[in-house]
Protein backbone atom coordinates (compact mmCIF):
# COMPACT_ATOMS: atom_id res chain seq x y z
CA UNK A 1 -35.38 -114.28 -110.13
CA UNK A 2 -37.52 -113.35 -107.16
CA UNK A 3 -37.59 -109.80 -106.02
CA UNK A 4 -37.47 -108.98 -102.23
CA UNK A 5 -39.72 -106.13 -100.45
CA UNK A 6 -38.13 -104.15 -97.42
CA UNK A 7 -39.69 -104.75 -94.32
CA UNK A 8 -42.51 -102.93 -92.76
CA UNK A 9 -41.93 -100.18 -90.49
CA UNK A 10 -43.50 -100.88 -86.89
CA UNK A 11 -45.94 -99.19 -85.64
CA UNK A 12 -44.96 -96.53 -82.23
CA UNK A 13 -47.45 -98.10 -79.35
CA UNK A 14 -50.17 -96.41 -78.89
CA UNK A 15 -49.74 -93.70 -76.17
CA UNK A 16 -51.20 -93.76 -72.72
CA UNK A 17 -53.93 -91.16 -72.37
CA UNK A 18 -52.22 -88.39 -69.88
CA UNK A 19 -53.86 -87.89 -66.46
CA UNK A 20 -54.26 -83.75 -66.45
CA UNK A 21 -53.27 -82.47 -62.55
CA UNK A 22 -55.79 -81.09 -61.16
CA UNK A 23 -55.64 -77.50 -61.78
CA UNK A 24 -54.82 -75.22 -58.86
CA UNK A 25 -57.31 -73.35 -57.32
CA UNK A 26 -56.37 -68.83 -57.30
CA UNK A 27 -55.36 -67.97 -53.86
CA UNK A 28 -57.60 -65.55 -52.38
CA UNK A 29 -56.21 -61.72 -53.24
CA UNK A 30 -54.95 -60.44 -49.42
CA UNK A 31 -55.69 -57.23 -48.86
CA UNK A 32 -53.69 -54.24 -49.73
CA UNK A 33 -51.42 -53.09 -47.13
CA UNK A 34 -51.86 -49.63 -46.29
CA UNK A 35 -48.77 -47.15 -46.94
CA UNK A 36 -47.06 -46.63 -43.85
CA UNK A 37 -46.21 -43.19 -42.50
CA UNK A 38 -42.92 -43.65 -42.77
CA UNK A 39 -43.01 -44.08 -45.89
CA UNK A 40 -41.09 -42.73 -48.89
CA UNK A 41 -43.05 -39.93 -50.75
CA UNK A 42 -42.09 -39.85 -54.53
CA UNK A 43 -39.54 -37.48 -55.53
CA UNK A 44 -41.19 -34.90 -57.23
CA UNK A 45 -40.30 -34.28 -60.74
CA UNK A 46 -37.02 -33.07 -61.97
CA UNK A 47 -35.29 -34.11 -58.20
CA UNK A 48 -32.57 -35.37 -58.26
CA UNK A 49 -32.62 -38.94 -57.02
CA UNK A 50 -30.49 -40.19 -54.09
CA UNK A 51 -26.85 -41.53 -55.51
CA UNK A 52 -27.00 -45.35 -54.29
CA UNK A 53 -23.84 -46.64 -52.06
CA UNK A 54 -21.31 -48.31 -54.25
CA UNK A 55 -20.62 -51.80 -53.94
CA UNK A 56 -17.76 -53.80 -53.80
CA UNK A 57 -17.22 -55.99 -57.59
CA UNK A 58 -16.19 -59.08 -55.39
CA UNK A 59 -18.20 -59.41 -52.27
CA UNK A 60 -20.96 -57.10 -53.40
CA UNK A 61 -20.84 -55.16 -50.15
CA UNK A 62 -21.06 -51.60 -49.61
CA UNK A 63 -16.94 -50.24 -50.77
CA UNK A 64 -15.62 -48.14 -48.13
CA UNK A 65 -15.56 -44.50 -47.97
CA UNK A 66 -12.46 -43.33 -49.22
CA UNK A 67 -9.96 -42.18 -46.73
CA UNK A 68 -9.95 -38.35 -46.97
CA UNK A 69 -13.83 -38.29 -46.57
CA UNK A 70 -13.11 -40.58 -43.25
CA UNK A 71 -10.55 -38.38 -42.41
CA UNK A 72 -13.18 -34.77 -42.50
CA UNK A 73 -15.79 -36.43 -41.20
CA UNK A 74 -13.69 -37.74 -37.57
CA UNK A 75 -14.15 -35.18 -35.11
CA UNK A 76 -11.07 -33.43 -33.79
CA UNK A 77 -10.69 -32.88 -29.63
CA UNK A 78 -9.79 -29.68 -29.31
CA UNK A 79 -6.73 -29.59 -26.63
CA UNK A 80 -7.26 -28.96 -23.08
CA UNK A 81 -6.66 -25.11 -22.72
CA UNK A 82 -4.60 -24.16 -19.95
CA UNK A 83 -6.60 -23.43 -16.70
CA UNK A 84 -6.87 -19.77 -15.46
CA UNK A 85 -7.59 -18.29 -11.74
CA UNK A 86 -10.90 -17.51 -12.99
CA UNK A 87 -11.14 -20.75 -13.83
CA UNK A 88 -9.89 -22.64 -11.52
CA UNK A 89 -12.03 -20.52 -8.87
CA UNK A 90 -14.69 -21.39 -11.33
CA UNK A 91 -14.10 -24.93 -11.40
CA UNK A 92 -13.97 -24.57 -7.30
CA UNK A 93 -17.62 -23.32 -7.13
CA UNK A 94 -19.45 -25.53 -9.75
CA UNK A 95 -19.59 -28.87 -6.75
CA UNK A 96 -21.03 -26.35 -4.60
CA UNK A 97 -24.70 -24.90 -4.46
CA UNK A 98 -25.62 -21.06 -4.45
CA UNK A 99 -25.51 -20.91 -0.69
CA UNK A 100 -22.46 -23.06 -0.56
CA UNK A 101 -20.63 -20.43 -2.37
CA UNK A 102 -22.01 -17.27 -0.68
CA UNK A 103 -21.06 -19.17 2.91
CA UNK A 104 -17.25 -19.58 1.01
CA UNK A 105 -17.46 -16.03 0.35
CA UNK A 106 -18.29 -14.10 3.68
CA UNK A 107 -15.74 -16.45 5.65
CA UNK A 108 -12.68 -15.62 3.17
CA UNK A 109 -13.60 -11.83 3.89
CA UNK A 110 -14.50 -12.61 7.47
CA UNK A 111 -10.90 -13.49 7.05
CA UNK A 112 -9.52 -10.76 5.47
CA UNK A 113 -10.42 -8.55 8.01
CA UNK A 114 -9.38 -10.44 11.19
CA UNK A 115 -5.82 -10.29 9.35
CA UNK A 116 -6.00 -6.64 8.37
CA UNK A 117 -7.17 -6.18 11.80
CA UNK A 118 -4.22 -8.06 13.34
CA UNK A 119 -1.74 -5.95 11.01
CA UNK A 120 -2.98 -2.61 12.26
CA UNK A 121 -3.18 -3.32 15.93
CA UNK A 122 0.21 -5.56 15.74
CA UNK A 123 1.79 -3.04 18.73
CA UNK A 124 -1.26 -3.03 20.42
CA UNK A 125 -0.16 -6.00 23.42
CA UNK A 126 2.75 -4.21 23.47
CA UNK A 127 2.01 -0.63 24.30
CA UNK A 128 -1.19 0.34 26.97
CA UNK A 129 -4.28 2.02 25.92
CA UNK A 130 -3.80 5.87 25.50
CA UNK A 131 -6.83 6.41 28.22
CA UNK A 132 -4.58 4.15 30.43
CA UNK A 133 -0.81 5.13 31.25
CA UNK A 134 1.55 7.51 29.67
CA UNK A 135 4.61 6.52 27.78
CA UNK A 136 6.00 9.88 28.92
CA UNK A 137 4.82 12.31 31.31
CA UNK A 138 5.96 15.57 31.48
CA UNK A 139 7.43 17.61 34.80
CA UNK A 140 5.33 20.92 33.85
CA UNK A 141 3.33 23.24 31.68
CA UNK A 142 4.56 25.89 30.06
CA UNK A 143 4.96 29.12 32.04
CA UNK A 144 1.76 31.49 32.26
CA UNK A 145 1.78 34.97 30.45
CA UNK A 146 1.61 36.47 34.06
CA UNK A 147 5.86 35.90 33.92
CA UNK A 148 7.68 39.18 34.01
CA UNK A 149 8.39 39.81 30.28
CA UNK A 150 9.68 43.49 30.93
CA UNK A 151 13.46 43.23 31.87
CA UNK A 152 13.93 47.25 31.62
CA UNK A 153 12.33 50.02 30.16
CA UNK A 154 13.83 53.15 28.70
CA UNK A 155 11.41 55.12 27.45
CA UNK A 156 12.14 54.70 23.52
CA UNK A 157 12.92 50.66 23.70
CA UNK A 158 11.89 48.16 26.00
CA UNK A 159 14.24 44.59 27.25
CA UNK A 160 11.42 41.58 27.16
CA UNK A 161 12.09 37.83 28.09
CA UNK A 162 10.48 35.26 25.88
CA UNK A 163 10.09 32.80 27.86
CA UNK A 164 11.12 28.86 26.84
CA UNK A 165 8.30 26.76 25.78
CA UNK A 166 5.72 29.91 24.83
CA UNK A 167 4.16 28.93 22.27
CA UNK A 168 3.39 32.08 19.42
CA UNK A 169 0.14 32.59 20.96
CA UNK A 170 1.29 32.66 24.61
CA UNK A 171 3.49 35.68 23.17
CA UNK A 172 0.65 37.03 21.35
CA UNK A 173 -1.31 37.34 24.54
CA UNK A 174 1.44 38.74 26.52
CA UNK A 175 1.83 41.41 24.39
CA UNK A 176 -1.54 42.37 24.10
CA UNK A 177 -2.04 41.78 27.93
CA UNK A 178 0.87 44.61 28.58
CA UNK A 179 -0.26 47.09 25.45
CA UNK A 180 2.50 46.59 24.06
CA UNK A 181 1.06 45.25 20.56
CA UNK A 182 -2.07 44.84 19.50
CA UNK A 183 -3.85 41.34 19.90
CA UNK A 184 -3.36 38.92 17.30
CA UNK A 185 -0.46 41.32 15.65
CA UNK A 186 2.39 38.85 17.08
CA UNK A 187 0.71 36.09 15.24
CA UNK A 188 0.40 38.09 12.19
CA UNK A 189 4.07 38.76 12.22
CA UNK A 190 5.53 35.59 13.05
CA UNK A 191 3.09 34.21 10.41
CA UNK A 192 4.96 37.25 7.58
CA UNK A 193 8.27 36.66 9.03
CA UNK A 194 8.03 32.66 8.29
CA UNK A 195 6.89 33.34 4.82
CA UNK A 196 9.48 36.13 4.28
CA UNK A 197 12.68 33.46 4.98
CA UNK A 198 10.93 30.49 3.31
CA UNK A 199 10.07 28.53 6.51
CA UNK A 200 8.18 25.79 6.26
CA UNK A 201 5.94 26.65 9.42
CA UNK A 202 6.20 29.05 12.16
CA UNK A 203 5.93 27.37 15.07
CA UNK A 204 9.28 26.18 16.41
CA UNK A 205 11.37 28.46 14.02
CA UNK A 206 11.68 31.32 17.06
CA UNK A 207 14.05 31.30 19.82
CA UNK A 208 13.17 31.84 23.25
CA UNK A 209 15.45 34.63 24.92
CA UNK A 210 16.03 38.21 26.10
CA UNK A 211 15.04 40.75 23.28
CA UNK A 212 15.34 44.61 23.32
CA UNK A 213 12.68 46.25 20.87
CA UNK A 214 11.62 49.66 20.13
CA UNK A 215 8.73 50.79 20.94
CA UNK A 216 6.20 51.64 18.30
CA UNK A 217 2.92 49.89 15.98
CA UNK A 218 5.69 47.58 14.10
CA UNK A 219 6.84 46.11 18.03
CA UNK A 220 5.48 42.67 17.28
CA UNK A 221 6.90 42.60 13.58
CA UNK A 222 10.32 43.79 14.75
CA UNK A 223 10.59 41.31 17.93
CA UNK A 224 9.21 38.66 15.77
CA UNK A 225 12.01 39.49 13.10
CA UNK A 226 14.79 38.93 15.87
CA UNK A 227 13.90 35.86 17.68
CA UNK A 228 13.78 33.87 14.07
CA UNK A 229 17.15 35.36 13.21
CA UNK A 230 18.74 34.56 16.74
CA UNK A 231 16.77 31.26 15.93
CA UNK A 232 18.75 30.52 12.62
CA UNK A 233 22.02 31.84 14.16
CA UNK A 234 21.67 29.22 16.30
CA UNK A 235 21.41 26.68 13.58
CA UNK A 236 24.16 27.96 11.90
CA UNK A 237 26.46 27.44 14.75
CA UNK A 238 25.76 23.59 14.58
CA UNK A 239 25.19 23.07 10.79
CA UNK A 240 28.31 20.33 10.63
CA UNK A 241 25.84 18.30 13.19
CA UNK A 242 22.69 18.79 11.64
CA UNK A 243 24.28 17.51 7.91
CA UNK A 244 25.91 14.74 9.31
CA UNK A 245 22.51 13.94 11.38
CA UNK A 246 19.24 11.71 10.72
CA UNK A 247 16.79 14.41 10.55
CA UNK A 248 16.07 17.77 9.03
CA UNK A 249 16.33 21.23 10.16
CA UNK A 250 12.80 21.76 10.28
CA UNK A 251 13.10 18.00 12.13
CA UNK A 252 15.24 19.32 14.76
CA UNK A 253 13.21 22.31 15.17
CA UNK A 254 10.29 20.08 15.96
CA UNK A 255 12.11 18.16 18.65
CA UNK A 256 13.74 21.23 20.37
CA UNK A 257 10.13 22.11 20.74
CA UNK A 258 8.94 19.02 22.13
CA UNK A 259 11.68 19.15 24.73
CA UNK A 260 10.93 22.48 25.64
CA UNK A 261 7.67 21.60 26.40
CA UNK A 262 8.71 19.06 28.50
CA UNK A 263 11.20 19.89 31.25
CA UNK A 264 12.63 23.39 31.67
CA UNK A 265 15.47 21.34 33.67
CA UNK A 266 18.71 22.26 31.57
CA UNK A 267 20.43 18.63 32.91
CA UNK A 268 17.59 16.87 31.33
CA UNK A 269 17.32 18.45 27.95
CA UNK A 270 19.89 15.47 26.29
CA UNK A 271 18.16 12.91 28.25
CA UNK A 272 14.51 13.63 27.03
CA UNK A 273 15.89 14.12 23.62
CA UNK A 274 17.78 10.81 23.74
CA UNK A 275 13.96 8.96 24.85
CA UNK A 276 12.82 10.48 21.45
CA UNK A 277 15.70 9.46 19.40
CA UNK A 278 15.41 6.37 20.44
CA UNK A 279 11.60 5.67 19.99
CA UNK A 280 11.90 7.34 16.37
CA UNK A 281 14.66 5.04 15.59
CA UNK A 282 12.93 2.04 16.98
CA UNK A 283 8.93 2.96 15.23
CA UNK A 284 7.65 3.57 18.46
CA UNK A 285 4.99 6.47 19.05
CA UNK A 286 6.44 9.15 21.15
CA UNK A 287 3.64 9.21 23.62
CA UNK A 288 4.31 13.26 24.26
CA UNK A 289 0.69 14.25 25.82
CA UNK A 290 2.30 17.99 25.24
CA UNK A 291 1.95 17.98 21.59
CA UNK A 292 -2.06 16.96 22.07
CA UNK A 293 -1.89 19.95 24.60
CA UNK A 294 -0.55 22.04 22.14
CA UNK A 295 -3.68 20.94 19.31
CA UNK A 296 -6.25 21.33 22.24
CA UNK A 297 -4.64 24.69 23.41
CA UNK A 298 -5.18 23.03 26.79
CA UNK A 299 -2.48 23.14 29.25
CA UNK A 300 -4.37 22.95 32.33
CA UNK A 301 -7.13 20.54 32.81
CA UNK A 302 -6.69 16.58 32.48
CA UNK A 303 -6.89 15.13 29.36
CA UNK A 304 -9.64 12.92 28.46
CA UNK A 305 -9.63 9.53 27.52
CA UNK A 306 -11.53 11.18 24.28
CA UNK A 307 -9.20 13.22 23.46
CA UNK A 308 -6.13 10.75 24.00
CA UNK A 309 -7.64 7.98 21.68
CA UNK A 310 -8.53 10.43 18.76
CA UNK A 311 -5.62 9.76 15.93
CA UNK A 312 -5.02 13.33 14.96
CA UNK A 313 -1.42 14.56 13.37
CA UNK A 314 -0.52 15.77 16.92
CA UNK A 315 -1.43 12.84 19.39
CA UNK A 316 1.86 11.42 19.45
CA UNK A 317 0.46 8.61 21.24
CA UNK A 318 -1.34 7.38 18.58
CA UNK A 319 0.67 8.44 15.06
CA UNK A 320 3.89 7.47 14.63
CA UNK A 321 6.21 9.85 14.24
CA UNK A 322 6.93 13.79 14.81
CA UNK A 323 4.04 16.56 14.47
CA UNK A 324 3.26 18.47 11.45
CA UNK A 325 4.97 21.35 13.50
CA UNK A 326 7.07 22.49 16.54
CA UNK A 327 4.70 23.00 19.91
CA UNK A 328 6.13 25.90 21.09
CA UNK A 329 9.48 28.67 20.92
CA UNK A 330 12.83 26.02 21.45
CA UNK A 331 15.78 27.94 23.63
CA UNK A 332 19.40 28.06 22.27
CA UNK A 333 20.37 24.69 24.69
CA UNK A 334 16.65 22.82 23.80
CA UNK A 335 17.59 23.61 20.03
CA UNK A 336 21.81 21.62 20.84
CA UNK A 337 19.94 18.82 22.64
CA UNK A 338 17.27 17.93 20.02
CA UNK A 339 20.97 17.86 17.23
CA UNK A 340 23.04 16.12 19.82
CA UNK A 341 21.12 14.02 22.07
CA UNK A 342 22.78 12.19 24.94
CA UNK A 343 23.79 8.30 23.73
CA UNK A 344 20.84 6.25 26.12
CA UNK A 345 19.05 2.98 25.36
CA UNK A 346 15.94 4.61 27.09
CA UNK A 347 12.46 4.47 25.97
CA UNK A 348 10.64 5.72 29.05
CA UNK A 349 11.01 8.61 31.32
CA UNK A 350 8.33 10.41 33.59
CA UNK A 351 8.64 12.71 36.39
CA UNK A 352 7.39 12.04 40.47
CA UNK A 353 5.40 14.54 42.23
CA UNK A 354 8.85 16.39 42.97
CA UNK A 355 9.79 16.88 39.92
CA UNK A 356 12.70 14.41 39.94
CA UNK A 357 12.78 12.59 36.39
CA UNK A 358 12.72 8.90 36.51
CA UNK A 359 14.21 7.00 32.97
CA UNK A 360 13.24 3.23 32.02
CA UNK A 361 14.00 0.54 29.06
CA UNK A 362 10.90 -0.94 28.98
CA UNK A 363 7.77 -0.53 29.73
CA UNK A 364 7.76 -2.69 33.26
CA UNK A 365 10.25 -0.58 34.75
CA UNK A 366 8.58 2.31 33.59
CA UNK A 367 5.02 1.11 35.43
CA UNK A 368 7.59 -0.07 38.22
CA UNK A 369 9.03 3.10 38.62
CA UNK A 370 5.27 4.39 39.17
CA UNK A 371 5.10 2.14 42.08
CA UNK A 372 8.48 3.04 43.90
CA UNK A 373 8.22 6.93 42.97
CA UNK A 374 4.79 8.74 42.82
């Protein structure tokens, strides 16, 4: 029997001897960059280091801030308040420059003052200057003290006239003039005698008339005594027309004066006190140069254009309105006219050199009226 050997193994080919790469050469070390200044310092130790942004699982990009941190952090507009004058004269100036705004200023109160001007001389056109032409001129002065003021005299008491339109010092004078009181005692009196009946001024409160007084120091107290009683008797007799009138007593008193200054002409006392009705009623100064007269305690000479353009309480042709006080002593008929005036629609009246009285509606028949009758 003939055995059989297993076959030799064959030998692995010899391996090719490996070519080594060339090994690589160290790149030259670049220099170290120097920090820059902006440039993180480290967080010193124990700090607390900076919480990084977290990032979305998915995408990996920053997750959103969550919406109630959005909402605190978006700033809110505040409304638009409601503008003011301040503000809105404010808001007027800020276009303009400093001397933009002071120009503004001086012509709104250049303004202001032409229209306040305007406003106080509004019856200026209307009306002349007071140096110029009188609304009203009177026919004459009141009478002198050189008027016979003893009527009669028997022995113990003595009948005086008191004339109309004296004033309290024209009867002060003519008293003292005569002997017949001491000066300045009529004054006094009238001055106790208002006080004692609760006038409100003297002036105007006594009656012009006939008066019999005895004789003796209290001659100015006791004559002063009557003529305000005959005064106030006269006022009683027209009380119904005074309550159911426009004015006051002490109103009428003031006008009964006026007229009496005026005209001593009994057919002209309603006619005078109708022009001053009228021009009350209507605004209108009265234009009475007596009542300056009266203030000046000049009845003689000319009045100045001074004295005419002075606003005092008793140039009536600059004030509207009556005087603080009567002008002089009102008679019993002066006293009826001023309460019932005659029914006109004049505002004018004057007098020509003969004493006739001339009455106009307006003031171009009242300059007219100059023209035809000097």
């Amino acid at each position: 029997m003939t055995s059989e050997n297993p076959a030799p193994k064959p030998k692995a080919p010899p391996k090719a001897p490996s070519k080594k790469a060339p090994a690589k050469k160290p790149a030259p070390a670049s220099p170290a960059k120097k920090p820059s200044a902006s440039a993180k310092k480290p967080a010193a130790p124990g700090a607390k280091k900076p919480r990084a942004p977290k990032t979305d699982r998915t995408s990996g990009k920053p997750a959103p801030e969550p919406a109630a941190k959005v909402a605190a952090a978006t700033v809110t507009v505040p409304a638009k308040p409601e503008r003011t004058l301040w503000g809105t004269i404010k808001a007027f100036f800020v276009p303009f420059s400093l001397l933009h705004a002071v120009i503004v200023c001086l012509g709104v109160l250049l303004l202001a003052l032409v229209v306040l001007l305007m406003v106080l001389n509004r019856d200026t056109a209307a009306r002349p200057a007071a140096s110029q032409t009188p609304v009203i001129q009177s026919a004459v002065q009141p009478e002198t003290v050189s008027q016979n003021v003893v009527q009669s005299n028997s022995g113990a008491t003595l009948s005086i006239k008191m004339f109309n339109g004296w004033t309290i010092a024209d009867i002060d004078n003519a008293l003292a003039t005569r002997n017949l009181a001491a000066a300045g005692a009529f004054i006094e009196a009238a001055g106790a005698v208002a006080e004692e009946k609760g006038l409100p001024f003297a002036e105007g409160f006594f009656l012009a008339g006939d008066y019999t007084v005895q004789r003796g120091r209290n001659f100015a107290y006791d004559l002063a005594s009557q003529m305000a009683q005959a005064w106030m008797d006269a006022a009683r007799a027209l009380f119904d027309d005074v309550s159911q009138g426009a004015y006051s007593l002490a109103q009428y008193a003031v006008i009964a004066s006026m007229i009496s200054a005026e005209t001593k002409n009994p057919d002209e006392f309603a006619l005078i006190s109708s022009v001053i009705h009228n021009r009350l009623e209507a605004g209108m100064p009265l234009g009475i140069d007596a009542t300056t007269r009266y203030e000046t305690g000049d009845w003689t000479n000319p009045l100045t254009p001074e004295i005419l353009e002075n606003l005092t309480p008793y140039n009536t042709r600059r004030k509207v309105g009556l005087p603080p006080t009567g002008i002089c002593c009102p008679s019993e008929e002066t006293l009826r006219a001023a309460v019932l005036p005659a029914r006109t629609d004049y505002f004018y009246y004057r007098h020509d050199k003969s004493g006739t009285i001339h009455l106009s509606r307006t003031y171009e028949e009242h300059l007219l009226s100059q023209t035809e009758n000097p």
